[in-house]
C-alpha atoms as a PDB file:
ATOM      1  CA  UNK A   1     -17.199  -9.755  67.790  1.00  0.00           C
ATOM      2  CA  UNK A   2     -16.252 -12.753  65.424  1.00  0.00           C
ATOM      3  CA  UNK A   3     -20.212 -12.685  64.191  1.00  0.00           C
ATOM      4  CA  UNK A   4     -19.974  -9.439  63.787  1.00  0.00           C
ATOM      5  CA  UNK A   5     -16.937  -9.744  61.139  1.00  0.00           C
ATOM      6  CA  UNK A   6     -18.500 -12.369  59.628  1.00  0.00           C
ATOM      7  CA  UNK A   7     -21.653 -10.870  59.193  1.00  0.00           C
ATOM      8  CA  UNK A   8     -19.706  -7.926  57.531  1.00  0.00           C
ATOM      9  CA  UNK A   9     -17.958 -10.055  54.973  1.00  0.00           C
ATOM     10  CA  UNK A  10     -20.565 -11.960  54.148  1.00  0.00           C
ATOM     11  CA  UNK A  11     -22.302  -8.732  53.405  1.00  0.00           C
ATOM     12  CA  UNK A  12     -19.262  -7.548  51.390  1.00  0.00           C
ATOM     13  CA  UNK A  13     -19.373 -10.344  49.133  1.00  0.00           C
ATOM     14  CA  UNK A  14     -23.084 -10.261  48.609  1.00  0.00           C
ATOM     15  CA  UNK A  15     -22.440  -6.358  47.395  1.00  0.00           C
ATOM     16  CA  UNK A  16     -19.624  -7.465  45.315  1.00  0.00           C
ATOM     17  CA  UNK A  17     -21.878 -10.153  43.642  1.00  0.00           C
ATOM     18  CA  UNK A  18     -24.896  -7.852  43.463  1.00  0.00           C
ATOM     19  CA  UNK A  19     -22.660  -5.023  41.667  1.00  0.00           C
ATOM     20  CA  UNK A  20     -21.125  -7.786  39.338  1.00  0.00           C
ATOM     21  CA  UNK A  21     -24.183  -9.391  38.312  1.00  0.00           C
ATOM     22  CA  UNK A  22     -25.366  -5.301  36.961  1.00  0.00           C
ATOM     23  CA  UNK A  23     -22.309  -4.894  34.986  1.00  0.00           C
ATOM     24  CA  UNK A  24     -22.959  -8.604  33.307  1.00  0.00           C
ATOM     25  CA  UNK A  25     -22.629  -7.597  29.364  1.00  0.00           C
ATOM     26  CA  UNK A  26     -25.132  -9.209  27.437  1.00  0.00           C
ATOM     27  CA  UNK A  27     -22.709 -11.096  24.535  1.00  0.00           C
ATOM     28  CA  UNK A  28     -24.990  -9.808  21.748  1.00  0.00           C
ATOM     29  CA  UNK A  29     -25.615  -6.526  22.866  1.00  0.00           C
ATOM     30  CA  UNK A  30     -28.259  -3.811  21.886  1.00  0.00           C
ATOM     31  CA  UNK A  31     -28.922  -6.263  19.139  1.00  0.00           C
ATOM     32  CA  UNK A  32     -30.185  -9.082  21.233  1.00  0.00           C
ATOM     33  CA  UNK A  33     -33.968  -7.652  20.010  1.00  0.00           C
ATOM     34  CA  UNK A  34     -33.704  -8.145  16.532  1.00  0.00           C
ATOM     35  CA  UNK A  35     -32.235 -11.580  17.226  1.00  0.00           C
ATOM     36  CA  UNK A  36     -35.813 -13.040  18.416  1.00  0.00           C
ATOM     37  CA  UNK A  37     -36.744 -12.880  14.571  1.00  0.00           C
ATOM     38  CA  UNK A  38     -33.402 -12.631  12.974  1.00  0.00           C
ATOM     39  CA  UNK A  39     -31.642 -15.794  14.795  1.00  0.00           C
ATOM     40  CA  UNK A  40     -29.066 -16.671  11.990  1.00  0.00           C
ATOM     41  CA  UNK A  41     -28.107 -12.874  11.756  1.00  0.00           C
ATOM     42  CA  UNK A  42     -25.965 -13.944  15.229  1.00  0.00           C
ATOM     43  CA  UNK A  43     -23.561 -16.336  13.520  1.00  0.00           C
ATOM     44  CA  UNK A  44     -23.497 -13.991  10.368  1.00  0.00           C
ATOM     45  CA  UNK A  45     -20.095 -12.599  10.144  1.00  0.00           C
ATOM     46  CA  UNK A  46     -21.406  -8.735   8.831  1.00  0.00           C
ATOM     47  CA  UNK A  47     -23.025  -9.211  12.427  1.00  0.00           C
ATOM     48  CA  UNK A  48     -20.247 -10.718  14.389  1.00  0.00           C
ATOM     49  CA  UNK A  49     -17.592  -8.052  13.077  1.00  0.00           C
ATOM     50  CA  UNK A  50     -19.896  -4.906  13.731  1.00  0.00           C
ATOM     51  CA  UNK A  51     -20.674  -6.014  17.030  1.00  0.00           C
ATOM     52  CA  UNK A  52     -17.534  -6.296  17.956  1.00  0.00           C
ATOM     53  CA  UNK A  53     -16.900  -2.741  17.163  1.00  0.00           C
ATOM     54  CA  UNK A  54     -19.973  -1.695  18.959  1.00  0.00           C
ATOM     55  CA  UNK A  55     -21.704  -1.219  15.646  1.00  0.00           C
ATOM     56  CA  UNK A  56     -25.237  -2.293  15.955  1.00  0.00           C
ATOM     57  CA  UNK A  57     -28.482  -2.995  13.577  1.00  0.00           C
ATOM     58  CA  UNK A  58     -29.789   0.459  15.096  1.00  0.00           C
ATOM     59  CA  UNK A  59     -26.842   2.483  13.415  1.00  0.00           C
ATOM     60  CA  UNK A  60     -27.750   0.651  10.087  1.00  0.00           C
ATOM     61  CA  UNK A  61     -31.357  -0.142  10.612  1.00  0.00           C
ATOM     62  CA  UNK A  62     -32.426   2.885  12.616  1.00  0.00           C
ATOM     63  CA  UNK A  63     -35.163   1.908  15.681  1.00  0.00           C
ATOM     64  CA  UNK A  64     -37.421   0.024  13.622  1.00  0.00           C
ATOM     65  CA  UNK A  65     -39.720  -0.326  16.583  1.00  0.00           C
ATOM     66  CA  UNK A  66     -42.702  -0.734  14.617  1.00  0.00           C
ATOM     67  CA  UNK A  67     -40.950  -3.197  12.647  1.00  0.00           C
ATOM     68  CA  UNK A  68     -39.854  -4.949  16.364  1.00  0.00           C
ATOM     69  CA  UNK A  69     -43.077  -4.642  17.927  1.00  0.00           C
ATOM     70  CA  UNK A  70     -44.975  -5.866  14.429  1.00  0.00           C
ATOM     71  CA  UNK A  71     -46.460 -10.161  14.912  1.00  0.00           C
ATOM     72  CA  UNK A  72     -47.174 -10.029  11.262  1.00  0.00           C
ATOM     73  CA  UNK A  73     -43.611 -10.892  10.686  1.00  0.00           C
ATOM     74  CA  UNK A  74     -42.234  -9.131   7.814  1.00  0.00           C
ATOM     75  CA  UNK A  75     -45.299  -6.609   6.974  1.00  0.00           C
ATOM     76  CA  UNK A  76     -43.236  -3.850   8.872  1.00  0.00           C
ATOM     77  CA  UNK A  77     -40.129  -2.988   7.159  1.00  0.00           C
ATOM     78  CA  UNK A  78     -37.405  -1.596   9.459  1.00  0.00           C
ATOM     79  CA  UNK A  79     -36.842   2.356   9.389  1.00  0.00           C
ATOM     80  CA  UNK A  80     -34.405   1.976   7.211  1.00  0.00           C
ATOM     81  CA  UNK A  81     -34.017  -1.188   5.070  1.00  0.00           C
ATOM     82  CA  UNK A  82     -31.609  -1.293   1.961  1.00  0.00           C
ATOM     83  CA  UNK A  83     -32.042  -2.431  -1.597  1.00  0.00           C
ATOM     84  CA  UNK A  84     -29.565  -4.256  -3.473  1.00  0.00           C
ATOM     85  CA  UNK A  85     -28.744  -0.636  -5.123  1.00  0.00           C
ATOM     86  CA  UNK A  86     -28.534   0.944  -1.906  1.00  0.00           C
ATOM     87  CA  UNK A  87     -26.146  -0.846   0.074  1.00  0.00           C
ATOM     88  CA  UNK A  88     -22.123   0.342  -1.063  1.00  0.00           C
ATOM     89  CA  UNK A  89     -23.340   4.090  -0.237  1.00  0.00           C
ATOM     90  CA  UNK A  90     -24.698   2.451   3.046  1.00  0.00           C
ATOM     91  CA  UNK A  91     -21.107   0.796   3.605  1.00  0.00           C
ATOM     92  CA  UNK A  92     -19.115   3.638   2.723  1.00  0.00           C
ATOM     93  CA  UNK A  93     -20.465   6.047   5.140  1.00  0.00           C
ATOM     94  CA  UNK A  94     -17.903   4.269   7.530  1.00  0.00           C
ATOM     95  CA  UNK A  95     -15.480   2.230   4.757  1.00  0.00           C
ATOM     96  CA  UNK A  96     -14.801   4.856   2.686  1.00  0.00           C
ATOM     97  CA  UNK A  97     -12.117   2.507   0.340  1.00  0.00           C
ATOM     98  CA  UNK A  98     -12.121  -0.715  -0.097  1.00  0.00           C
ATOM     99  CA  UNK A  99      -8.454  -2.452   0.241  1.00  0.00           C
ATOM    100  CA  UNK A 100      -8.721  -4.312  -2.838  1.00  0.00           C
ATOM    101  CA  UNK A 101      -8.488  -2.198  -5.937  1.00  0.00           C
ATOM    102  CA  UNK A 102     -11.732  -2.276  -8.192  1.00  0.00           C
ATOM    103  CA  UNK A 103     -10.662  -4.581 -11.013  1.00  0.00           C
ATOM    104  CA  UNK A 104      -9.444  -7.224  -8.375  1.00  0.00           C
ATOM    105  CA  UNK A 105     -12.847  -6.903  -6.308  1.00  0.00           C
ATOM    106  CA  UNK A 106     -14.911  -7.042  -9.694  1.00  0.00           C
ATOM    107  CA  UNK A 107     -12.867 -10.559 -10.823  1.00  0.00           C
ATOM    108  CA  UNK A 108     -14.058 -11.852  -7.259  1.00  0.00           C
ATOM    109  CA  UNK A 109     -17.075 -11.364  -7.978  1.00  0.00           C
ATOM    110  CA  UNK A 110     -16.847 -12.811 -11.190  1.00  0.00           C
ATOM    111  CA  UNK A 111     -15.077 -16.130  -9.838  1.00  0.00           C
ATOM    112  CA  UNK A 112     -18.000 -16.519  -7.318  1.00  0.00           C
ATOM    113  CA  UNK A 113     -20.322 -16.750  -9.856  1.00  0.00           C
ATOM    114  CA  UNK A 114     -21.775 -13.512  -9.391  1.00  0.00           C
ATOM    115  CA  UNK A 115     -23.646 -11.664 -12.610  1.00  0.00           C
ATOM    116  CA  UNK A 116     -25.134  -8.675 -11.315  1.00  0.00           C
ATOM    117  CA  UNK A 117     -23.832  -5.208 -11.668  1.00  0.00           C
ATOM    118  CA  UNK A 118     -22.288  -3.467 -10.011  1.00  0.00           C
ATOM    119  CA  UNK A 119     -21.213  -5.391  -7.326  1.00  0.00           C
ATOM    120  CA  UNK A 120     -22.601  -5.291  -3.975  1.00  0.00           C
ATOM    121  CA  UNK A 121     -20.478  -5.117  -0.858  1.00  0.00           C
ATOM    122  CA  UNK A 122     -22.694  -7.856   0.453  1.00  0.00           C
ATOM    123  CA  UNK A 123     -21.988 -10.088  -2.569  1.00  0.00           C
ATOM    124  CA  UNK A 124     -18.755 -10.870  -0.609  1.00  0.00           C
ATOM    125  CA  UNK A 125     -19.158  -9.569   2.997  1.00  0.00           C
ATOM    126  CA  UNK A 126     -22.349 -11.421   3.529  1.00  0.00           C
ATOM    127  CA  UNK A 127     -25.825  -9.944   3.744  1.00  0.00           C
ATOM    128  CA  UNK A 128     -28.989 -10.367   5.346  1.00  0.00           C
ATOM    129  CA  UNK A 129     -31.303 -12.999   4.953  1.00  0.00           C
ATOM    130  CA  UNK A 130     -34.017 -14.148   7.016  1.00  0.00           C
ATOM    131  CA  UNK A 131     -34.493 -18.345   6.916  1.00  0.00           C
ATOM    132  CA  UNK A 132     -37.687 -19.823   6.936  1.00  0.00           C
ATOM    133  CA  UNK A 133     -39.034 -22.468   9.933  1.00  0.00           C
ATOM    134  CA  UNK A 134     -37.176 -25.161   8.005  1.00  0.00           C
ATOM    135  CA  UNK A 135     -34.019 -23.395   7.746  1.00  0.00           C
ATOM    136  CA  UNK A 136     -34.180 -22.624   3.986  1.00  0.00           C
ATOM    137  CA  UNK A 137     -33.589 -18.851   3.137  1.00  0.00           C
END
């Protein structure tokens, strides 16, 4: 009888372990792909804040699984890359007002050196960059 019970709660605790180790959340989530090329995108803080509100490359990026699956690196764009031009309409389909007002936002810029108009939500918030082998952008 006393094998018996601990035969069943050693099985318990196997299931129990077993079930845990499926709901193990990988810490950078759906986006854990585009990290194999795009390492320094993980301690980017545009990518750090979206994941954390479940926002992914995908909802940005789209798929891009020709632009995953591509060795060529770079020869691929993603499904739905961004120009300079093309990025505040980007951000504003979910941050639809910034909490700065425009002049103060525009002197920012202005203080950081920063020429080009108009200014870029990713002049501040960070952007994408891919660095080379040796670290350099």
């Amino acid at each position: 009888m006393r094998r018996a019970a601990v035969a069943l709660l050693a099985l318990a605790a196997l299931t129990a372990l077993s079930l845990a180790a499926e709901n193990v959340v990988d810490p950078l989530g759906p986006n854990a792909a585009c990290y194999v090329c795009h390492m320094t995108f993980v301690r980017e803080e545009l990518s750090k804040t979206h994941l954390a509100k479940r926002v992914t490359c995908v909802k940005c990026h789209g798929l891009s699984a020709s632009h995953a699956n591509d060795e060529d690196i770079g020869a691929t764009p993603p499904d739905r890359p961004y120009a300079r031009e093309q990025v505040n309409a980007m951000c504003r389909k979910c941050h639809r007002r910034h909490p700065a007002p425009p002049e103060l936002v525009a002197a920012r810029a202005i203080e950081r050196g920063l020429t080009q108009t108009p200014v870029a939500c990713t002049d501040c918030h960070g952007g994408h960059r891919i660095e080379g082998a040796d670290g350099n952008g």
